[in-house]
C-alpha atoms as a PDB file:
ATOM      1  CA  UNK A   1     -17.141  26.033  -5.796  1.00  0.00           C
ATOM      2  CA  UNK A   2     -17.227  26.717  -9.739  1.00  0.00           C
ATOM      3  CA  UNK A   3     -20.275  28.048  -9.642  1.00  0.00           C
ATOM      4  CA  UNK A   4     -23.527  26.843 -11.739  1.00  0.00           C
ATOM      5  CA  UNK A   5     -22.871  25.243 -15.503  1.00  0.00           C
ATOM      6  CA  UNK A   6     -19.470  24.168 -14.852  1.00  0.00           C
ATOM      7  CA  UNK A   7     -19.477  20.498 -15.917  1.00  0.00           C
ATOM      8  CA  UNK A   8     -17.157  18.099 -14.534  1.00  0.00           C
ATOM      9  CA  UNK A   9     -15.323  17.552 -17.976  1.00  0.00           C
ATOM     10  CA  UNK A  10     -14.599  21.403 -18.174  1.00  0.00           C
ATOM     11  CA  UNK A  11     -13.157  21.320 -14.907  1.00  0.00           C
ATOM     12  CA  UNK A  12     -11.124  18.584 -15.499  1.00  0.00           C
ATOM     13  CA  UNK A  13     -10.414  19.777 -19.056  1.00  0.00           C
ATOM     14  CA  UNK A  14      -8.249  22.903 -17.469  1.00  0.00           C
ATOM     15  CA  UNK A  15     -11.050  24.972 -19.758  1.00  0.00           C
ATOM     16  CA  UNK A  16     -11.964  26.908 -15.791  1.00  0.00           C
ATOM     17  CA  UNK A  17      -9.453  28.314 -14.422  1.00  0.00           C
ATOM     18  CA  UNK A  18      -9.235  27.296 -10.416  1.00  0.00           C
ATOM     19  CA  UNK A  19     -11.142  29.333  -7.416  1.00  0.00           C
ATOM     20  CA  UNK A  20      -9.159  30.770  -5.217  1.00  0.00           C
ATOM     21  CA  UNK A  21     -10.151  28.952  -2.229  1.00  0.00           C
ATOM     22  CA  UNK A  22      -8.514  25.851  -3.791  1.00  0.00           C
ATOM     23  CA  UNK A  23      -4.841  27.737  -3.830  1.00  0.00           C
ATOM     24  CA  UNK A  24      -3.502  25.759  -0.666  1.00  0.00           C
ATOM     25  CA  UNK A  25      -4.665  22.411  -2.202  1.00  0.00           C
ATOM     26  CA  UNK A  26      -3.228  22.999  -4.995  1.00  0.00           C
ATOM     27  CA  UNK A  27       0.095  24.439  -3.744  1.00  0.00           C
ATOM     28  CA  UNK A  28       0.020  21.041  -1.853  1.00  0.00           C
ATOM     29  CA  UNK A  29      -0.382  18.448  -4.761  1.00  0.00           C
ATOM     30  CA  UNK A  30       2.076  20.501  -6.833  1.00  0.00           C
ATOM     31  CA  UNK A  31       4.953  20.052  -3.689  1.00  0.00           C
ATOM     32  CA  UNK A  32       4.056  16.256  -3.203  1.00  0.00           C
ATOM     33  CA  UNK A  33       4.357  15.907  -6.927  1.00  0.00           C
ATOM     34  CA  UNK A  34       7.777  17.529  -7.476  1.00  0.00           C
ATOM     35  CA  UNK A  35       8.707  15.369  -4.614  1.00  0.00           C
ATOM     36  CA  UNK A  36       7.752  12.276  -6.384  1.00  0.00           C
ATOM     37  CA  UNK A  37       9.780  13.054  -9.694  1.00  0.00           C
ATOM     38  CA  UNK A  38      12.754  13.892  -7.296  1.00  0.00           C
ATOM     39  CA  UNK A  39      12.592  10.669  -5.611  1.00  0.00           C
ATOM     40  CA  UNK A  40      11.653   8.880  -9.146  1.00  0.00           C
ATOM     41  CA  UNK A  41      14.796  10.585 -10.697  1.00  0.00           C
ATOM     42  CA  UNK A  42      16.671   9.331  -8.299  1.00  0.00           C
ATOM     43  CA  UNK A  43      16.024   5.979  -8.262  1.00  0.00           C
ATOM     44  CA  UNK A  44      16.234   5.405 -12.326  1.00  0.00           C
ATOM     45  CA  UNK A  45      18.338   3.179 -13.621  1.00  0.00           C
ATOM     46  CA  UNK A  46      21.923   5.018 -15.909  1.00  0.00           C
ATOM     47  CA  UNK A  47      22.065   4.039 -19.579  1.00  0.00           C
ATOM     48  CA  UNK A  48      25.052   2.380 -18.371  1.00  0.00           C
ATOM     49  CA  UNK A  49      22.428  -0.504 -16.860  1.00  0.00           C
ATOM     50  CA  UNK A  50      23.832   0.359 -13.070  1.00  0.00           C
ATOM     51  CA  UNK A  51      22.159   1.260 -10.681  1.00  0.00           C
ATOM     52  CA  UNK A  52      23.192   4.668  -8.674  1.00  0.00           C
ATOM     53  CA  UNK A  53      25.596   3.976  -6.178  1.00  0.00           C
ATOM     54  CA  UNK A  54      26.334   0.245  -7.679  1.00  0.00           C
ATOM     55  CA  UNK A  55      30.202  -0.309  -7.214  1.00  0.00           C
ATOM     56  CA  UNK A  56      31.857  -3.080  -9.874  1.00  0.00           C
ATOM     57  CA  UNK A  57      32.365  -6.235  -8.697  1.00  0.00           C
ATOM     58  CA  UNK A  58      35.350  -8.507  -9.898  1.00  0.00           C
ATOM     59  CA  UNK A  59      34.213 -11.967 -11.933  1.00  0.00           C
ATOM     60  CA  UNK A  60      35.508 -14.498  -9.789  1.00  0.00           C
END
């Protein structure tokens, strides 16, 4: 798909720039991933130590 002399470190590297058959895999890892860090964000804990959506409770 790189063509001949490509080495799997260059590739990995970023030093090749992608073919274009790979476009829709791509497109496809980079949607699932900013889907992850969305959900991620989400669910992270405030500096105030509560969790989103966490309602105070009184001490008994």
């Amino acid at each position: 798909m790189y063509g001949n002399g490509v080495t799997f470190e260059t590739i990995l590297a970023g030093e090749v720039a992608a073919p274009a058959p790979a476009a829709p895999f791509l497109q496809a890892v980079a949607e699932i991933s900013r889907e992850a860090q969305q959900q991620q964000a989400s669910q992270e804990i405030p500096s105030d130590g509560k969790k989103a959506g966490a309602e105070d409770k009184p001490r008994e």
